[in-house]
Protein backbone atom coordinates (compact mmCIF):
# COMPACT_ATOMS: atom_id res chain seq x y z
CA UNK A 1 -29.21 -18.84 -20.57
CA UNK A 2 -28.94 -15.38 -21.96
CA UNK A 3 -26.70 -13.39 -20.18
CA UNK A 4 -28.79 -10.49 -19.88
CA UNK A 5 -28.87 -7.79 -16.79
CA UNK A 6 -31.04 -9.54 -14.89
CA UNK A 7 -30.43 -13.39 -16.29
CA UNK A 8 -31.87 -16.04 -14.06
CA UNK A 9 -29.31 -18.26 -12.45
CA UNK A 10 -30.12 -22.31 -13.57
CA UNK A 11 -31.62 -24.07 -10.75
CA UNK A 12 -29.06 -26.38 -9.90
CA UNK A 13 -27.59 -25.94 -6.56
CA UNK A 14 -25.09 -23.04 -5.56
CA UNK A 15 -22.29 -25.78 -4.80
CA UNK A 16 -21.96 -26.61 -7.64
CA UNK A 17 -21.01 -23.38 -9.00
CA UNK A 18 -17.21 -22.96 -9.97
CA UNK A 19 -17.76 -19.09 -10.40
CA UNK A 20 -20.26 -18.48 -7.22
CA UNK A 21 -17.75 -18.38 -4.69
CA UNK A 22 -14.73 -16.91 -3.21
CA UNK A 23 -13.20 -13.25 -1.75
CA UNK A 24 -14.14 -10.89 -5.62
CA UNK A 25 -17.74 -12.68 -5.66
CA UNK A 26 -18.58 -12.22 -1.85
CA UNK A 27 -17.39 -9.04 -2.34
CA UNK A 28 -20.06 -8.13 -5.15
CA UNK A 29 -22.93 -9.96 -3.38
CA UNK A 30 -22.35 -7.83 0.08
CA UNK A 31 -22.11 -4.81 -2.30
CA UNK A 32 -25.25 -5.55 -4.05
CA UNK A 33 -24.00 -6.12 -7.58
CA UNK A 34 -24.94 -10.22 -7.17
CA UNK A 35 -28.40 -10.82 -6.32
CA UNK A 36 -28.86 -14.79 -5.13
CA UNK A 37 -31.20 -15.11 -8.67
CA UNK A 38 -29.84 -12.37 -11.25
CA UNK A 39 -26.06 -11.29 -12.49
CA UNK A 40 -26.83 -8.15 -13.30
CA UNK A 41 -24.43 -7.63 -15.56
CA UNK A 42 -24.85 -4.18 -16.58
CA UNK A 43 -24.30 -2.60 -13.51
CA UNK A 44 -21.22 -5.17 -12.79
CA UNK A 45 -19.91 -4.06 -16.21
CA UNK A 46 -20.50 -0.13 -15.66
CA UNK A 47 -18.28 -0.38 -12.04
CA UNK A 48 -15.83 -2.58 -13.20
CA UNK A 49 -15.32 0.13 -16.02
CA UNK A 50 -15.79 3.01 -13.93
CA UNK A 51 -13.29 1.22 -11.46
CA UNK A 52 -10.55 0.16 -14.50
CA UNK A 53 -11.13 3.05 -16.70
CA UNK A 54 -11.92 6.58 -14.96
CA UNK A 55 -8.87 6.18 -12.58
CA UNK A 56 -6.47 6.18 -15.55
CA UNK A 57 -8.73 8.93 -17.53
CA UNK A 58 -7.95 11.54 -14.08
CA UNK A 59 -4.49 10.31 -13.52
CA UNK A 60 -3.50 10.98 -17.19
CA UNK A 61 -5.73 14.31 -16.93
CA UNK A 62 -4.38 15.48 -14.02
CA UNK A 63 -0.32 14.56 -14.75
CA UNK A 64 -0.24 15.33 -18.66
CA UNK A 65 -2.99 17.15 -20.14
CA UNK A 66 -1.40 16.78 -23.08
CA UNK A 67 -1.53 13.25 -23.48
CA UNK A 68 -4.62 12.85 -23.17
CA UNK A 69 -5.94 12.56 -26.10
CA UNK A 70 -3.90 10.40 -27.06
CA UNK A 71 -5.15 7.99 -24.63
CA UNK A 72 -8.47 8.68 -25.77
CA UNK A 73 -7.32 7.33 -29.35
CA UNK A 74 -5.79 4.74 -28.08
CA UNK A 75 -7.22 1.58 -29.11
CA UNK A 76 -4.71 -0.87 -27.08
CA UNK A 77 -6.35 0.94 -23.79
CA UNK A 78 -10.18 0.59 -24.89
CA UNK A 79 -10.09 -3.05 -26.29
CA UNK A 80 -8.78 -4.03 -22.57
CA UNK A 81 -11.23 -2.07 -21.19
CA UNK A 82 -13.82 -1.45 -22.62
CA UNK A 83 -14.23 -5.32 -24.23
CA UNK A 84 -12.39 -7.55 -22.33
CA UNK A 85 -13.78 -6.58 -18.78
CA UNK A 86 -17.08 -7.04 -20.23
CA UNK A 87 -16.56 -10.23 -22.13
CA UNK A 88 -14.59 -11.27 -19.38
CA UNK A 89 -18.20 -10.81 -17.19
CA UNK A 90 -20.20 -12.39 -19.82
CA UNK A 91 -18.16 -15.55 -19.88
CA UNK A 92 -18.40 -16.23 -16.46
CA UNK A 93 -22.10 -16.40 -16.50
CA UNK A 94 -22.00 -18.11 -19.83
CA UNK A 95 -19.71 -20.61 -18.13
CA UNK A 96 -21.67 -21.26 -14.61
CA UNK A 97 -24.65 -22.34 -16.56
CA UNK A 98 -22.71 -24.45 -18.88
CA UNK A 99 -20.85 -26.15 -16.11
CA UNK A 100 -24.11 -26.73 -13.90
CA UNK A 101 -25.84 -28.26 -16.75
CA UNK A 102 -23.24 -30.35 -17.53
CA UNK A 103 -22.80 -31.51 -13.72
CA UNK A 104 -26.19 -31.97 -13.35
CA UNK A 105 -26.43 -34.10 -16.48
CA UNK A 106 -23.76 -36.50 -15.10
CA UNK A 107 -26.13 -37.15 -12.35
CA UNK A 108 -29.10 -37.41 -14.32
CA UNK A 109 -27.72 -39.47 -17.59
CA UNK A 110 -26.55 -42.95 -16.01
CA UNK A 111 -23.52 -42.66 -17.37
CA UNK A 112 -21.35 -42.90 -14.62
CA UNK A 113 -21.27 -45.34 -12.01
CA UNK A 114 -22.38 -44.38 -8.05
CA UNK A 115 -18.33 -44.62 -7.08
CA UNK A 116 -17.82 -41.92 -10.03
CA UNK A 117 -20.46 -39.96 -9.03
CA UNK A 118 -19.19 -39.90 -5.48
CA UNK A 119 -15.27 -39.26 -7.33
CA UNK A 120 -17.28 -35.77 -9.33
CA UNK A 121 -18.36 -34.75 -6.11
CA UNK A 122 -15.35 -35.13 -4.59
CA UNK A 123 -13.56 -33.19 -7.09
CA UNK A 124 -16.28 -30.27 -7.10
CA UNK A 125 -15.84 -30.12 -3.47
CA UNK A 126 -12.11 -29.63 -3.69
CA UNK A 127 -12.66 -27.21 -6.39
CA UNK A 128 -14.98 -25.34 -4.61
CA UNK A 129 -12.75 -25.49 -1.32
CA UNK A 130 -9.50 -24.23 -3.51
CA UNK A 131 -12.08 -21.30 -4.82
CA UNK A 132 -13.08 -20.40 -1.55
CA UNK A 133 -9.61 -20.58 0.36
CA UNK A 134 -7.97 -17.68 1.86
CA UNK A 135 -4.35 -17.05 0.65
CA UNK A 136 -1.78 -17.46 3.59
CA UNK A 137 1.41 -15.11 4.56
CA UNK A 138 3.89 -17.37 2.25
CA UNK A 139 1.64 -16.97 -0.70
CA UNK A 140 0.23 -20.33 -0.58
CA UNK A 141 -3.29 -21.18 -0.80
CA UNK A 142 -4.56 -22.08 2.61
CA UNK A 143 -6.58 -25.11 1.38
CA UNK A 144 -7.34 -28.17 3.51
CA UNK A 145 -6.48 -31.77 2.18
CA UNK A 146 -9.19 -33.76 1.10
CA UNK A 147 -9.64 -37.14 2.60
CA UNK A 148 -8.57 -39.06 -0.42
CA UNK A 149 -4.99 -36.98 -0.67
């Protein structure tokens, strides 16, 4: 998959995404950011920017005037923004793909047996629970025990 702006998603089913899931990705997909069938990247990448980067931009313009160009020049404060929040993006599409290919694969292939089939599915299911769990008043994750624990 090429992780493009408007990238289709692979056509294996949304449960067994690792990424599709939990309280930041809802939060996209009500926004409109995450279509059901696209990423779209670039506008994820411009408000996660605008979001990370202008706040500090104002907040240094506003307090020290001074300073600020020397956050401008500052390379420390651009390579975290302005490439890690985007590779950061990237990856995660990059990685969804990968890791539906590869599930579906394992079901496809005949490699594994129908108990370790049922044992992946299982384990994607717990994964996708712990992803999708709320985090409780003591810090914990709220997650409910599988059958098998």
């Amino acid at each position: 998959m090429n992780p493009d702006n408007d990238s289709p998603i692979n056509s294996a089913s949304v449960d067994d995404s690792l990424v599709r899931g939990g309280p930041f990705y809802r939060a996209q997909h009500a926004i409109g950011l995450i279509r059901p069938n696209q990423w779209n990247l670039g506008r994820r990448i411009a408000l996660l920017l605008a979001i990370g980067w202008l706040p500090l931009f104002f907040i240094t313009a506003i307090s020290n005037p001074e300073g600020l160009f020397s956050l401008l020049k500052d390379y420390r404060v651009h390579s975290r923004m302005l490439i890690a929040v985007p590779a950061l993006l990237i990856g995660e599409s990059f990685i969804d793909t990968r890791f539906r290919t590869v599930f579906a694969h394992l079901r496809t292939v005949g490699l594994l047996g129908s108990s370790d089939l049922t044992r992946l599915d299982d384990v994607i299911a717990r994964l996708v629970r712990l992803r999708d769990s709320l985090v409780n008043q003591a810090g914990r994750l709220a997650v409910s025990p599988s059958p098998g624990s």
